[in-house]
PDBML (XML) file of the C-alpha atoms, coordinates in Angstrom:
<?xml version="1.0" encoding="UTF-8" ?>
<PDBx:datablock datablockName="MODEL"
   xmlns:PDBx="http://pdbml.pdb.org/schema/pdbx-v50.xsd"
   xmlns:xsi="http://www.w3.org/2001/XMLSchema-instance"
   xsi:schemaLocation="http://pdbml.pdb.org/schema/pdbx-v50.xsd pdbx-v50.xsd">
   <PDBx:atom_siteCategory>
      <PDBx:atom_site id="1">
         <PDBx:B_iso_or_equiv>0.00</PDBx:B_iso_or_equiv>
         <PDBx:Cartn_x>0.000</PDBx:Cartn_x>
         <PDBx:Cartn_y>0.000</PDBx:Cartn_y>
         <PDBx:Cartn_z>0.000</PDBx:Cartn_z>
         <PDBx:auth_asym_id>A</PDBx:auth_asym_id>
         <PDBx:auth_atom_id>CA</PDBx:auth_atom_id>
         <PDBx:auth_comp_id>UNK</PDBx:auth_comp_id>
         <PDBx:auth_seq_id>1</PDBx:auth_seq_id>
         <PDBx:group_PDB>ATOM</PDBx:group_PDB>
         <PDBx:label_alt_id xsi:nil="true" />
         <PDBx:label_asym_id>A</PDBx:label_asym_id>
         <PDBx:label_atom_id>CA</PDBx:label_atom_id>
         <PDBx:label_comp_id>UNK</PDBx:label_comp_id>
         <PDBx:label_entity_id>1</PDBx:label_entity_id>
         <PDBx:label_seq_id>1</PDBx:label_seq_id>
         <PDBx:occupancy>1.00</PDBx:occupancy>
         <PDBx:pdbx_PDB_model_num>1</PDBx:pdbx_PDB_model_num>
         <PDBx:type_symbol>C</PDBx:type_symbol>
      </PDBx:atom_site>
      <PDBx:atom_site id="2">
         <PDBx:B_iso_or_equiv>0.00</PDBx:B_iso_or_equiv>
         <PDBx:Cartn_x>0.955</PDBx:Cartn_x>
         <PDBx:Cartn_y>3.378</PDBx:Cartn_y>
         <PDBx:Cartn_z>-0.260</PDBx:Cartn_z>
         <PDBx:auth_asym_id>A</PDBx:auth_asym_id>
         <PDBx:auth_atom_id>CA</PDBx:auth_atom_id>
         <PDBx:auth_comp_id>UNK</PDBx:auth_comp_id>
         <PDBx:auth_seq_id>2</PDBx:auth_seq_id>
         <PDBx:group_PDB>ATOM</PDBx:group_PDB>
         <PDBx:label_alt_id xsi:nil="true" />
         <PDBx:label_asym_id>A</PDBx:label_asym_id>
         <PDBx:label_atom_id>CA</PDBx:label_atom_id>
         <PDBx:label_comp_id>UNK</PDBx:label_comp_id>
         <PDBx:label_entity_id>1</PDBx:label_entity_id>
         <PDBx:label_seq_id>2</PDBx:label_seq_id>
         <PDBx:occupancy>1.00</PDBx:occupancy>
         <PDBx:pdbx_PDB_model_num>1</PDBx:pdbx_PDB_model_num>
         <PDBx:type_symbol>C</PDBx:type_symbol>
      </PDBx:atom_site>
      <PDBx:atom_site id="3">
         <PDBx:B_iso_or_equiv>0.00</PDBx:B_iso_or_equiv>
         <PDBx:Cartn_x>2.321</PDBx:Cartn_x>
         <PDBx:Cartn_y>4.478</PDBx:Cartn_y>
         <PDBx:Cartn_z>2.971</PDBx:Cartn_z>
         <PDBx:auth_asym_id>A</PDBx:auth_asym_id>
         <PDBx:auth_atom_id>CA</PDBx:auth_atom_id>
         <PDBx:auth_comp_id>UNK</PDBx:auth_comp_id>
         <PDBx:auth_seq_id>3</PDBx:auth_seq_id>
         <PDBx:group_PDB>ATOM</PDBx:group_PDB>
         <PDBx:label_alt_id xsi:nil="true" />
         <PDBx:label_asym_id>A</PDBx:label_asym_id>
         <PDBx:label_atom_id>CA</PDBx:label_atom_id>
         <PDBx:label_comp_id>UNK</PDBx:label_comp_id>
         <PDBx:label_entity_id>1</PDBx:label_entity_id>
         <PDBx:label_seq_id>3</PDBx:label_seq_id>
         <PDBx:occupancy>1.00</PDBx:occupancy>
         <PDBx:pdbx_PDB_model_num>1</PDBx:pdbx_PDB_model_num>
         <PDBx:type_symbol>C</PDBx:type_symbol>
      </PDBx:atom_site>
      <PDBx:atom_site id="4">
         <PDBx:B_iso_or_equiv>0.00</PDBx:B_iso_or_equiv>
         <PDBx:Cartn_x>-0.500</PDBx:Cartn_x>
         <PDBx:Cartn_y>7.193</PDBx:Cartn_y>
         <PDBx:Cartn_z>3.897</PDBx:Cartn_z>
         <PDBx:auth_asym_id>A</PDBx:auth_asym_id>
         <PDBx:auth_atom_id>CA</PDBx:auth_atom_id>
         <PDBx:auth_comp_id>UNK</PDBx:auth_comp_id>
         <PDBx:auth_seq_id>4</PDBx:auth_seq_id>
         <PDBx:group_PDB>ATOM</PDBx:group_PDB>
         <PDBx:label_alt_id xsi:nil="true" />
         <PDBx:label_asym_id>A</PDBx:label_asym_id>
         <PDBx:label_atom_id>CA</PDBx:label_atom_id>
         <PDBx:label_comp_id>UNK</PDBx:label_comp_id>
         <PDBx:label_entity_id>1</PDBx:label_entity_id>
         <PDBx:label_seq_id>4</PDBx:label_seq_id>
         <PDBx:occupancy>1.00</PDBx:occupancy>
         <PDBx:pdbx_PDB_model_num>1</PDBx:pdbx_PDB_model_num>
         <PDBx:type_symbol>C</PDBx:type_symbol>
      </PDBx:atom_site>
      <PDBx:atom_site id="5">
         <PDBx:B_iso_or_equiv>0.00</PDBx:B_iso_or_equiv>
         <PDBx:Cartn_x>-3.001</PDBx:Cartn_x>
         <PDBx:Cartn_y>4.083</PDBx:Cartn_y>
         <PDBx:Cartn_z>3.339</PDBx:Cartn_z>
         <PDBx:auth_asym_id>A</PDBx:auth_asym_id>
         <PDBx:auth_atom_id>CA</PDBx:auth_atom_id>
         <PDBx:auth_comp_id>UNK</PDBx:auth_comp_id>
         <PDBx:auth_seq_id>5</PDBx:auth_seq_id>
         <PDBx:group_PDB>ATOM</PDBx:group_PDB>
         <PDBx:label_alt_id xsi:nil="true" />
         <PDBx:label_asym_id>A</PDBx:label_asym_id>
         <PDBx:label_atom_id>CA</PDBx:label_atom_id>
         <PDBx:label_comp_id>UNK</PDBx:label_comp_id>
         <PDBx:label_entity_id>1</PDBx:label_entity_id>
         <PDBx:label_seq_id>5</PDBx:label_seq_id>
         <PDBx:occupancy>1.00</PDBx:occupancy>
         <PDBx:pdbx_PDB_model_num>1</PDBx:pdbx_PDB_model_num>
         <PDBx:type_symbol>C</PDBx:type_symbol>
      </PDBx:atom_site>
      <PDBx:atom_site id="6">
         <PDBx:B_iso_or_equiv>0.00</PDBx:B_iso_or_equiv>
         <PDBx:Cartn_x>-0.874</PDBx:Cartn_x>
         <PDBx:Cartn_y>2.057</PDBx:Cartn_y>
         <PDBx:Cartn_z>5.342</PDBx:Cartn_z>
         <PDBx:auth_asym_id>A</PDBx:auth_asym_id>
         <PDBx:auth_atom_id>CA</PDBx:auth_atom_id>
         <PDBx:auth_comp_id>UNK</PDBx:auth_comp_id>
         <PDBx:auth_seq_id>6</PDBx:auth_seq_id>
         <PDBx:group_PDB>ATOM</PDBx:group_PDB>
         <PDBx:label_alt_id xsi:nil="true" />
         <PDBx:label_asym_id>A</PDBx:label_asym_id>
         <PDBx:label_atom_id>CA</PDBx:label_atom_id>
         <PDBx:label_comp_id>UNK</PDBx:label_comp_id>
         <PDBx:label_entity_id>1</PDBx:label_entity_id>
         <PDBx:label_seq_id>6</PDBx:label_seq_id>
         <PDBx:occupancy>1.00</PDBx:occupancy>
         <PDBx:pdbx_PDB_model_num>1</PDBx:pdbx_PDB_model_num>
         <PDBx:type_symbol>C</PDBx:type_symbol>
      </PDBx:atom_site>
      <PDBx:atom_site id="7">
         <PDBx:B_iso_or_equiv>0.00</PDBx:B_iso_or_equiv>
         <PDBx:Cartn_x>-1.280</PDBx:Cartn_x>
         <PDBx:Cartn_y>4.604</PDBx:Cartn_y>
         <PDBx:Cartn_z>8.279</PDBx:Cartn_z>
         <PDBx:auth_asym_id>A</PDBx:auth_asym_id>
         <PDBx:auth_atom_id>CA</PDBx:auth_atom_id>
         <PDBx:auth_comp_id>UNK</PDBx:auth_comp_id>
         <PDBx:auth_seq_id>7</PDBx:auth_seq_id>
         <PDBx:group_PDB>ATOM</PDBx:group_PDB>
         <PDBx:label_alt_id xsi:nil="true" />
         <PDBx:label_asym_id>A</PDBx:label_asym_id>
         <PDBx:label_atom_id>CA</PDBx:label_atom_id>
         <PDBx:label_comp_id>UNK</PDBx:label_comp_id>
         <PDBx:label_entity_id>1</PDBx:label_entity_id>
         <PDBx:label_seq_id>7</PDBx:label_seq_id>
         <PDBx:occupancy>1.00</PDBx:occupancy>
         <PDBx:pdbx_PDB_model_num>1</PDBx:pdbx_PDB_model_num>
         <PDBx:type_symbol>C</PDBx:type_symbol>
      </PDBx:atom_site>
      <PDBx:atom_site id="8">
         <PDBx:B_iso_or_equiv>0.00</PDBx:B_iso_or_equiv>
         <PDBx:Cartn_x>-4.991</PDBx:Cartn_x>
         <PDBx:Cartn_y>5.669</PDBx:Cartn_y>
         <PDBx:Cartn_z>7.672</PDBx:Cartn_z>
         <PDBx:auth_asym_id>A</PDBx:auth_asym_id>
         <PDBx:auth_atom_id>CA</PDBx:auth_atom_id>
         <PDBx:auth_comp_id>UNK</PDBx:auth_comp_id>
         <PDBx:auth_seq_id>8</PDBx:auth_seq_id>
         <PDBx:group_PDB>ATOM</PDBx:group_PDB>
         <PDBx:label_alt_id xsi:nil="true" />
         <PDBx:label_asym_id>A</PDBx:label_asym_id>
         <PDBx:label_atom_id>CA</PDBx:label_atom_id>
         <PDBx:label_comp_id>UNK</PDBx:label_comp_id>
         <PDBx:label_entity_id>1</PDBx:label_entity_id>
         <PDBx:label_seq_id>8</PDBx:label_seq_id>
         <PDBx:occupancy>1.00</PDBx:occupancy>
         <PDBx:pdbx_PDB_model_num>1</PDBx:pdbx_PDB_model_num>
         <PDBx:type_symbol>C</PDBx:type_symbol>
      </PDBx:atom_site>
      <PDBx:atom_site id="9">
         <PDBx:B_iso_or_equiv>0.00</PDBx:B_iso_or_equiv>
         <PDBx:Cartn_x>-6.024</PDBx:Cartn_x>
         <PDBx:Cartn_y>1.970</PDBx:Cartn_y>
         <PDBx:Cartn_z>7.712</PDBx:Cartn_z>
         <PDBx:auth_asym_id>A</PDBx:auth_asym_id>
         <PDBx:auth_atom_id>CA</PDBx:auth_atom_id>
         <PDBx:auth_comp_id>UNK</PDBx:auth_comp_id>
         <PDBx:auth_seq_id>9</PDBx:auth_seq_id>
         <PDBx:group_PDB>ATOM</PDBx:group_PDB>
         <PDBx:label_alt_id xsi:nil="true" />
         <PDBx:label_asym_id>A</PDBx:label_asym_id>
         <PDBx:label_atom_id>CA</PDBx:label_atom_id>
         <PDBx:label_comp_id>UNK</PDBx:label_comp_id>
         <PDBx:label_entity_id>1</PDBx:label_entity_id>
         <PDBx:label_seq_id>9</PDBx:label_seq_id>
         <PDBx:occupancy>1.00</PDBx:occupancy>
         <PDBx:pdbx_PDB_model_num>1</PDBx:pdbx_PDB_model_num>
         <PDBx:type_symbol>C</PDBx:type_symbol>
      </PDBx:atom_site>
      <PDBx:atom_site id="10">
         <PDBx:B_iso_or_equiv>0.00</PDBx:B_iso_or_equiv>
         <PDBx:Cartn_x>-4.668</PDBx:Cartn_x>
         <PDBx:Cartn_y>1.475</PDBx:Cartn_y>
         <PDBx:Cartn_z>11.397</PDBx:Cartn_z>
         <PDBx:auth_asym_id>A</PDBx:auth_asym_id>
         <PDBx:auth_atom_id>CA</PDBx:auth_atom_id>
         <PDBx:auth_comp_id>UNK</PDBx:auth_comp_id>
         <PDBx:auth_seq_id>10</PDBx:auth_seq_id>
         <PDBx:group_PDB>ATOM</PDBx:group_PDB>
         <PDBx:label_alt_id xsi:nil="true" />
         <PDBx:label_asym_id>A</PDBx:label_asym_id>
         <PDBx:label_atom_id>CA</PDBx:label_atom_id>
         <PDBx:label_comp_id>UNK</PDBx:label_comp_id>
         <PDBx:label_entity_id>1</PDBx:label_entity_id>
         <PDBx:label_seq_id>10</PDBx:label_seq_id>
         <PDBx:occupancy>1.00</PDBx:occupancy>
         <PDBx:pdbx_PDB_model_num>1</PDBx:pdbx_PDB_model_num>
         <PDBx:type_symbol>C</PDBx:type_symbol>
      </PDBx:atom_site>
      <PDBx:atom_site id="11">
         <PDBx:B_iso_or_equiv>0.00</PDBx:B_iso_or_equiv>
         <PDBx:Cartn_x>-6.015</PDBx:Cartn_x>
         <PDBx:Cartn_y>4.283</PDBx:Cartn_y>
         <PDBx:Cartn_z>13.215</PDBx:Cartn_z>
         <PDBx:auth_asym_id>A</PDBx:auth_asym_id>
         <PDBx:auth_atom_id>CA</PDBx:auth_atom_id>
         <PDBx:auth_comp_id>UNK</PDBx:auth_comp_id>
         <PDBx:auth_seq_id>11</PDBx:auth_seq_id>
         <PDBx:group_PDB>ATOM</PDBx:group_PDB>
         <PDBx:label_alt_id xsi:nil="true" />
         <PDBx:label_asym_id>A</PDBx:label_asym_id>
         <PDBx:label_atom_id>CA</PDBx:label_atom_id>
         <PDBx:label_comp_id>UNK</PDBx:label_comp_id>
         <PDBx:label_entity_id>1</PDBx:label_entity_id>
         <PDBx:label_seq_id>11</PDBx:label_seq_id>
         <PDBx:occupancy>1.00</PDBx:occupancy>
         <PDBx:pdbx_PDB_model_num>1</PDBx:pdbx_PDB_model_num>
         <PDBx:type_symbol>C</PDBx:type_symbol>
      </PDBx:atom_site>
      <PDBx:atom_site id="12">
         <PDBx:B_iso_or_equiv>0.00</PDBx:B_iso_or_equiv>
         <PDBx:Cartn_x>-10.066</PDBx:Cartn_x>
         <PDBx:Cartn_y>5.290</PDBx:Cartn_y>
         <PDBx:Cartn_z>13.534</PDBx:Cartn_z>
         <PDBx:auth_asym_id>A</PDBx:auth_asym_id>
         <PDBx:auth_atom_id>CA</PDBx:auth_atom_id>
         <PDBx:auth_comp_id>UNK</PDBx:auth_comp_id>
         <PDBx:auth_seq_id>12</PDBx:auth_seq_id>
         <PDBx:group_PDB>ATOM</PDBx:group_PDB>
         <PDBx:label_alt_id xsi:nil="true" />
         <PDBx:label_asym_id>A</PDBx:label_asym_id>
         <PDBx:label_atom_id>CA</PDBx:label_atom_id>
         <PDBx:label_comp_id>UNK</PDBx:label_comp_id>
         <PDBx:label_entity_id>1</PDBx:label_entity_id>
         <PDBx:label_seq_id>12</PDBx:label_seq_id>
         <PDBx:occupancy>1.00</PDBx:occupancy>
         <PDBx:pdbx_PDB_model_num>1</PDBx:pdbx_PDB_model_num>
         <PDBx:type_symbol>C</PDBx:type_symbol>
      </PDBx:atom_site>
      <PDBx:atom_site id="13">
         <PDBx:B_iso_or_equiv>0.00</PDBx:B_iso_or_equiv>
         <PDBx:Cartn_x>-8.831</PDBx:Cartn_x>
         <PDBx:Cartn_y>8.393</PDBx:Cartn_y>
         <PDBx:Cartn_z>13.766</PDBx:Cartn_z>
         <PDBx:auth_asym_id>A</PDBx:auth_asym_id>
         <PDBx:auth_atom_id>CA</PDBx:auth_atom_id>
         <PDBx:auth_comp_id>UNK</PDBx:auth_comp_id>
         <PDBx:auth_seq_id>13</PDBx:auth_seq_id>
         <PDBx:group_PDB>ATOM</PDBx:group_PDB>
         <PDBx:label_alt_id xsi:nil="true" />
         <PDBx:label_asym_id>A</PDBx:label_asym_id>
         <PDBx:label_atom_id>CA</PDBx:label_atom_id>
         <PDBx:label_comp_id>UNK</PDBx:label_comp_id>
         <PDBx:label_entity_id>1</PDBx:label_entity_id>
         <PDBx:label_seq_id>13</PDBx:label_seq_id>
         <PDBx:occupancy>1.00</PDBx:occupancy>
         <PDBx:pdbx_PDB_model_num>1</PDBx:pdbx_PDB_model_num>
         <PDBx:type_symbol>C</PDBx:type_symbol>
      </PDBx:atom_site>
      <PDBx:atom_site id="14">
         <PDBx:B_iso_or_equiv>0.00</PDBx:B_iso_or_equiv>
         <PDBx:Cartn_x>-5.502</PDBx:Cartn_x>
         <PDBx:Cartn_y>9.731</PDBx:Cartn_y>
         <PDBx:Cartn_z>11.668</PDBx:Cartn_z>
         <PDBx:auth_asym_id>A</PDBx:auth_asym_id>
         <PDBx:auth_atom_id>CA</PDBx:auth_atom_id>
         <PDBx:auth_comp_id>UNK</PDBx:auth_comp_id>
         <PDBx:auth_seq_id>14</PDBx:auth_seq_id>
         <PDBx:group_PDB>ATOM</PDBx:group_PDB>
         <PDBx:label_alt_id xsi:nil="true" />
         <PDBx:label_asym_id>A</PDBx:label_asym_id>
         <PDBx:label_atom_id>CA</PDBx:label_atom_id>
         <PDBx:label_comp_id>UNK</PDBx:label_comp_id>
         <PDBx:label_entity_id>1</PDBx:label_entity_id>
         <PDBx:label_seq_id>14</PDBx:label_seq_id>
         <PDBx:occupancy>1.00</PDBx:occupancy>
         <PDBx:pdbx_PDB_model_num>1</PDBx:pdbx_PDB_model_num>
         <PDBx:type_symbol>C</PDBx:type_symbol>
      </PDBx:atom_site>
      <PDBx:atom_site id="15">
         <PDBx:B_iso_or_equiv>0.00</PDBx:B_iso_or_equiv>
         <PDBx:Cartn_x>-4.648</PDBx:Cartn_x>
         <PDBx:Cartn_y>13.665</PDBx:Cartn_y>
         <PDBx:Cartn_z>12.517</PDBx:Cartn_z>
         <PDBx:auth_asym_id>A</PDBx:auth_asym_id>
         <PDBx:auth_atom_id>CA</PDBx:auth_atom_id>
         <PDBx:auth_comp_id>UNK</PDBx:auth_comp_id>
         <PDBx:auth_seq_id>15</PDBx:auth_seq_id>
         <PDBx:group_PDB>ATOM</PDBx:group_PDB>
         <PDBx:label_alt_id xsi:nil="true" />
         <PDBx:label_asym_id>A</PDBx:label_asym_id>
         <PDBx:label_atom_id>CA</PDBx:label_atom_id>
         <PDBx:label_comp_id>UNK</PDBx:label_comp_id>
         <PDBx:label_entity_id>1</PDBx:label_entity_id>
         <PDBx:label_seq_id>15</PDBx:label_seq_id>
         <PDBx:occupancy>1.00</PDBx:occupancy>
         <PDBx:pdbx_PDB_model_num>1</PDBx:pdbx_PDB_model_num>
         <PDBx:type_symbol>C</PDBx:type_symbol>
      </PDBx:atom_site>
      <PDBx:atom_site id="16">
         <PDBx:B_iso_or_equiv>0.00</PDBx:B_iso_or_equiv>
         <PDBx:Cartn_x>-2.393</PDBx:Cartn_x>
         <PDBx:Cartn_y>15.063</PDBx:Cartn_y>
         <PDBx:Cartn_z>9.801</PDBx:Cartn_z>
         <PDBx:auth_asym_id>A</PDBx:auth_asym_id>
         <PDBx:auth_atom_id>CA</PDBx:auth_atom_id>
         <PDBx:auth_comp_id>UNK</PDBx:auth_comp_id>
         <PDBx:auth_seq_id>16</PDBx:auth_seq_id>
         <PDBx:group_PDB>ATOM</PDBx:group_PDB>
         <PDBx:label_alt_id xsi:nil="true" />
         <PDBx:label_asym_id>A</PDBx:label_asym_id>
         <PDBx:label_atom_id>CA</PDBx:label_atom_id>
         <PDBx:label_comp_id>UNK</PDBx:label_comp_id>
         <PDBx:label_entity_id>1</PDBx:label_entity_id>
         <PDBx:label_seq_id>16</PDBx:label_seq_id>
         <PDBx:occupancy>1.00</PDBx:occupancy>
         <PDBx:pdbx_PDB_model_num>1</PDBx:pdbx_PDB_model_num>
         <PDBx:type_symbol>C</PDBx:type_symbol>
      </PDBx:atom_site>
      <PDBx:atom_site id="17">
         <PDBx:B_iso_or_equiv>0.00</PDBx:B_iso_or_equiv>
         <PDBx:Cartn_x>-0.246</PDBx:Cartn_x>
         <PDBx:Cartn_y>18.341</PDBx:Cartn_y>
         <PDBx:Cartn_z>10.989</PDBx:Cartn_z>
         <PDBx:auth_asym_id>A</PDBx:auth_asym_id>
         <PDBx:auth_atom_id>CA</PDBx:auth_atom_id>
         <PDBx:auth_comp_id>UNK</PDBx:auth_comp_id>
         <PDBx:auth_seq_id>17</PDBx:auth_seq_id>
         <PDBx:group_PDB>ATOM</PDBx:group_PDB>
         <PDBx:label_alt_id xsi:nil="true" />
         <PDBx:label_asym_id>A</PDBx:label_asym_id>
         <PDBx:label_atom_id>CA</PDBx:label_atom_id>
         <PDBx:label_comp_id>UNK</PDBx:label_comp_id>
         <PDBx:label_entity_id>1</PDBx:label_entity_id>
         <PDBx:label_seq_id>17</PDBx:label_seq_id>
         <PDBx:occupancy>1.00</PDBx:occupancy>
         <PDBx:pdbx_PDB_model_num>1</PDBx:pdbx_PDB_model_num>
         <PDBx:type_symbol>C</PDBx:type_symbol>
      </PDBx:atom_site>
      <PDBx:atom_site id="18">
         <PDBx:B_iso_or_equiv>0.00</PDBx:B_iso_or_equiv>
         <PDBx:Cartn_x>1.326</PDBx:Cartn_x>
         <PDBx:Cartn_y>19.583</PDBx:Cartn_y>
         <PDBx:Cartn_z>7.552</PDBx:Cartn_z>
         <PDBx:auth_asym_id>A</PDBx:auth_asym_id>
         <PDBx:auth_atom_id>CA</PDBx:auth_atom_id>
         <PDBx:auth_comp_id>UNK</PDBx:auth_comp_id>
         <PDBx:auth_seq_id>18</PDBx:auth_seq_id>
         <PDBx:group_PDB>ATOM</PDBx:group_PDB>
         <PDBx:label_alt_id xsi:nil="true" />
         <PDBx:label_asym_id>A</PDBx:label_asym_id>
         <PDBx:label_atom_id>CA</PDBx:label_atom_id>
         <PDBx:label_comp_id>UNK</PDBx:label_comp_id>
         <PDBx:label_entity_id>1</PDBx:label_entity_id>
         <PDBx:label_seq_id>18</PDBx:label_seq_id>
         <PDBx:occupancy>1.00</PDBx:occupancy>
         <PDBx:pdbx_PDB_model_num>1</PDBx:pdbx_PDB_model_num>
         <PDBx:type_symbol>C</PDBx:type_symbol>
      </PDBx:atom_site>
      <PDBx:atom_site id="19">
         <PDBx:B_iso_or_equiv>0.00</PDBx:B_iso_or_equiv>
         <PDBx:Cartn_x>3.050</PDBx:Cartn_x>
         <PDBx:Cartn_y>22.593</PDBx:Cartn_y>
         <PDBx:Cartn_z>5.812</PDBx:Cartn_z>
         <PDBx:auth_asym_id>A</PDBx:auth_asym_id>
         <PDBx:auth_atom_id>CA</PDBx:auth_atom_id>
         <PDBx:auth_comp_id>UNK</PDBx:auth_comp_id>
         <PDBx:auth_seq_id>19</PDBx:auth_seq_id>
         <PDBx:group_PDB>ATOM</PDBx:group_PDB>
         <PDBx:label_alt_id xsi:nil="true" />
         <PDBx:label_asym_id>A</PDBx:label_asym_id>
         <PDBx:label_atom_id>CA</PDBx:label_atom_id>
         <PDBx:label_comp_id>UNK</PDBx:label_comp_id>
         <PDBx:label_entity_id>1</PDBx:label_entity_id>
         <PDBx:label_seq_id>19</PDBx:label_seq_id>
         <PDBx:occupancy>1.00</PDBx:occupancy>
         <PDBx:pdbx_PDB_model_num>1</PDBx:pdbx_PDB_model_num>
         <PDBx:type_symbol>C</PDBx:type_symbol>
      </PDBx:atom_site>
      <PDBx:atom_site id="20">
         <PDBx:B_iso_or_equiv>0.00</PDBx:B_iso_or_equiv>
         <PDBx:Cartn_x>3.001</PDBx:Cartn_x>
         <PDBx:Cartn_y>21.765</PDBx:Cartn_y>
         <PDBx:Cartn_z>2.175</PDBx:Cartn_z>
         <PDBx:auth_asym_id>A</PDBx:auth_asym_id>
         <PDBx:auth_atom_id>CA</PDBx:auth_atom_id>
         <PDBx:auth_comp_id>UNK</PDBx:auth_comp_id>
         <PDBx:auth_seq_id>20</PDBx:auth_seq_id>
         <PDBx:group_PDB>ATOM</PDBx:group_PDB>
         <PDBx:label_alt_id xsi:nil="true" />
         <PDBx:label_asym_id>A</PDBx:label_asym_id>
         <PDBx:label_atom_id>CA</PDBx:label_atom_id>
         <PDBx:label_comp_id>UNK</PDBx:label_comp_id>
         <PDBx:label_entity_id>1</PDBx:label_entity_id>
         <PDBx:label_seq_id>20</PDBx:label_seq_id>
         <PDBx:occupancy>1.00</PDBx:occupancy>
         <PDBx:pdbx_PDB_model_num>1</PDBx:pdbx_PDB_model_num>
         <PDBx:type_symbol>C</PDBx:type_symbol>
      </PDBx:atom_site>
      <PDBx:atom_site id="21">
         <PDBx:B_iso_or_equiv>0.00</PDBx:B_iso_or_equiv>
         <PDBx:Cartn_x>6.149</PDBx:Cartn_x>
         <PDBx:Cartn_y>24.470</PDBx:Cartn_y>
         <PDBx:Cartn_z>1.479</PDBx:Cartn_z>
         <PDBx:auth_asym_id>A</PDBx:auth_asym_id>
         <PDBx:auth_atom_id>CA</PDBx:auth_atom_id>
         <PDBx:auth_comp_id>UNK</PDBx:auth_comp_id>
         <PDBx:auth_seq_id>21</PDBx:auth_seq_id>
         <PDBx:group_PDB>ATOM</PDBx:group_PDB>
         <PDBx:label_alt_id xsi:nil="true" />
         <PDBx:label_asym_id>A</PDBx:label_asym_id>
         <PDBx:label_atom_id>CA</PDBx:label_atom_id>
         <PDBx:label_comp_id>UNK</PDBx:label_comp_id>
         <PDBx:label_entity_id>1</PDBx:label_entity_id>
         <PDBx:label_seq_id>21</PDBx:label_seq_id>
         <PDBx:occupancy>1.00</PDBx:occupancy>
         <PDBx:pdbx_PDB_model_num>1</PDBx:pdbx_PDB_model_num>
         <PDBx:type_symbol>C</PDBx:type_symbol>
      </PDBx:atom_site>
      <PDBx:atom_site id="22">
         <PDBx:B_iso_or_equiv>0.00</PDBx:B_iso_or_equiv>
         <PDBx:Cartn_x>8.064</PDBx:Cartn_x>
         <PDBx:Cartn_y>22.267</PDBx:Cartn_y>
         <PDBx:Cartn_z>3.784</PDBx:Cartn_z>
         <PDBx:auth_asym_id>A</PDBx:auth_asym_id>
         <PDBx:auth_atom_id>CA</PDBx:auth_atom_id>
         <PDBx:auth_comp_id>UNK</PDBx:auth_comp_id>
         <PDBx:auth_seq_id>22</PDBx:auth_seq_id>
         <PDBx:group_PDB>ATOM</PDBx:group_PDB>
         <PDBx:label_alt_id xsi:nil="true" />
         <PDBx:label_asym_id>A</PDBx:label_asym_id>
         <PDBx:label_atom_id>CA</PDBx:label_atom_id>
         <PDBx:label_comp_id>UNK</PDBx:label_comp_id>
         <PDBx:label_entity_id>1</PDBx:label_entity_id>
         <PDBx:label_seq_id>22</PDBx:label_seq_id>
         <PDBx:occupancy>1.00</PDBx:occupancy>
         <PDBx:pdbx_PDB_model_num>1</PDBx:pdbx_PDB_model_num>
         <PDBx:type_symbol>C</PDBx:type_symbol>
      </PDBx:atom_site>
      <PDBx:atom_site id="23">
         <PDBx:B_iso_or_equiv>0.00</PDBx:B_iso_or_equiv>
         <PDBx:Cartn_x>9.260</PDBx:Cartn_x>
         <PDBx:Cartn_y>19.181</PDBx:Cartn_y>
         <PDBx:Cartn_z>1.621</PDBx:Cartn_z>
         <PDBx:auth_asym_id>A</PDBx:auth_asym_id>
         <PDBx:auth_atom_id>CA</PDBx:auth_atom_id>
         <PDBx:auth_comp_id>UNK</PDBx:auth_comp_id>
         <PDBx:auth_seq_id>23</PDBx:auth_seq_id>
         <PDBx:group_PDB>ATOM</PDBx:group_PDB>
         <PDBx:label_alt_id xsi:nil="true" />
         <PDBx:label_asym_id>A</PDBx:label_asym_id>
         <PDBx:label_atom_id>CA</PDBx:label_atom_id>
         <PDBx:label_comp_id>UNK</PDBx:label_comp_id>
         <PDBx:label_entity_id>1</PDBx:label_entity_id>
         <PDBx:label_seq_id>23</PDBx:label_seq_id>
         <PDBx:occupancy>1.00</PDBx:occupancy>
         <PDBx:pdbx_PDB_model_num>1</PDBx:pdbx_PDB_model_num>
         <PDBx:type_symbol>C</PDBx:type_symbol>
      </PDBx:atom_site>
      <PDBx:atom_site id="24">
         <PDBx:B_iso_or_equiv>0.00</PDBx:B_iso_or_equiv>
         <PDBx:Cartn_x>12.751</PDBx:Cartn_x>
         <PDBx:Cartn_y>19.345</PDBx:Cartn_y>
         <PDBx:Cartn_z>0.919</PDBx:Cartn_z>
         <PDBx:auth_asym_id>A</PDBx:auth_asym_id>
         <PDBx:auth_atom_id>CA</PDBx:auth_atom_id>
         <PDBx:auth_comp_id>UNK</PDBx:auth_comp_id>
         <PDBx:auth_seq_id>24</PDBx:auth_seq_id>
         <PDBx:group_PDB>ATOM</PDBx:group_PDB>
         <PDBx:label_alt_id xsi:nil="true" />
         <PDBx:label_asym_id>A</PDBx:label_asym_id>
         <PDBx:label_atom_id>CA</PDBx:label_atom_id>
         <PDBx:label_comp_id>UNK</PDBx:label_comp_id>
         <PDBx:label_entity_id>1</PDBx:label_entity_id>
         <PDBx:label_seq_id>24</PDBx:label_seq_id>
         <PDBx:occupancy>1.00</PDBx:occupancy>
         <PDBx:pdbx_PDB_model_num>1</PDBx:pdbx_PDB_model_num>
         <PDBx:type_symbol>C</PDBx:type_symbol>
      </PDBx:atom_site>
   </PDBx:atom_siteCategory>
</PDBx:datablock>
């Protein structure tokens, strides 16, 4: 699986904290 599937699959609830300018 993709790994952001892999994570949202696990969890009832997933809580994403992201900056989308910050991938380097």
């Amino acid at each position: 699986l993709p790994q952001i599937d892999e994570l949202i699959h696990i969890a009832r609830v997933s809580v994403f904290f992201i900056d989308d300018r910050q991938i380097v």
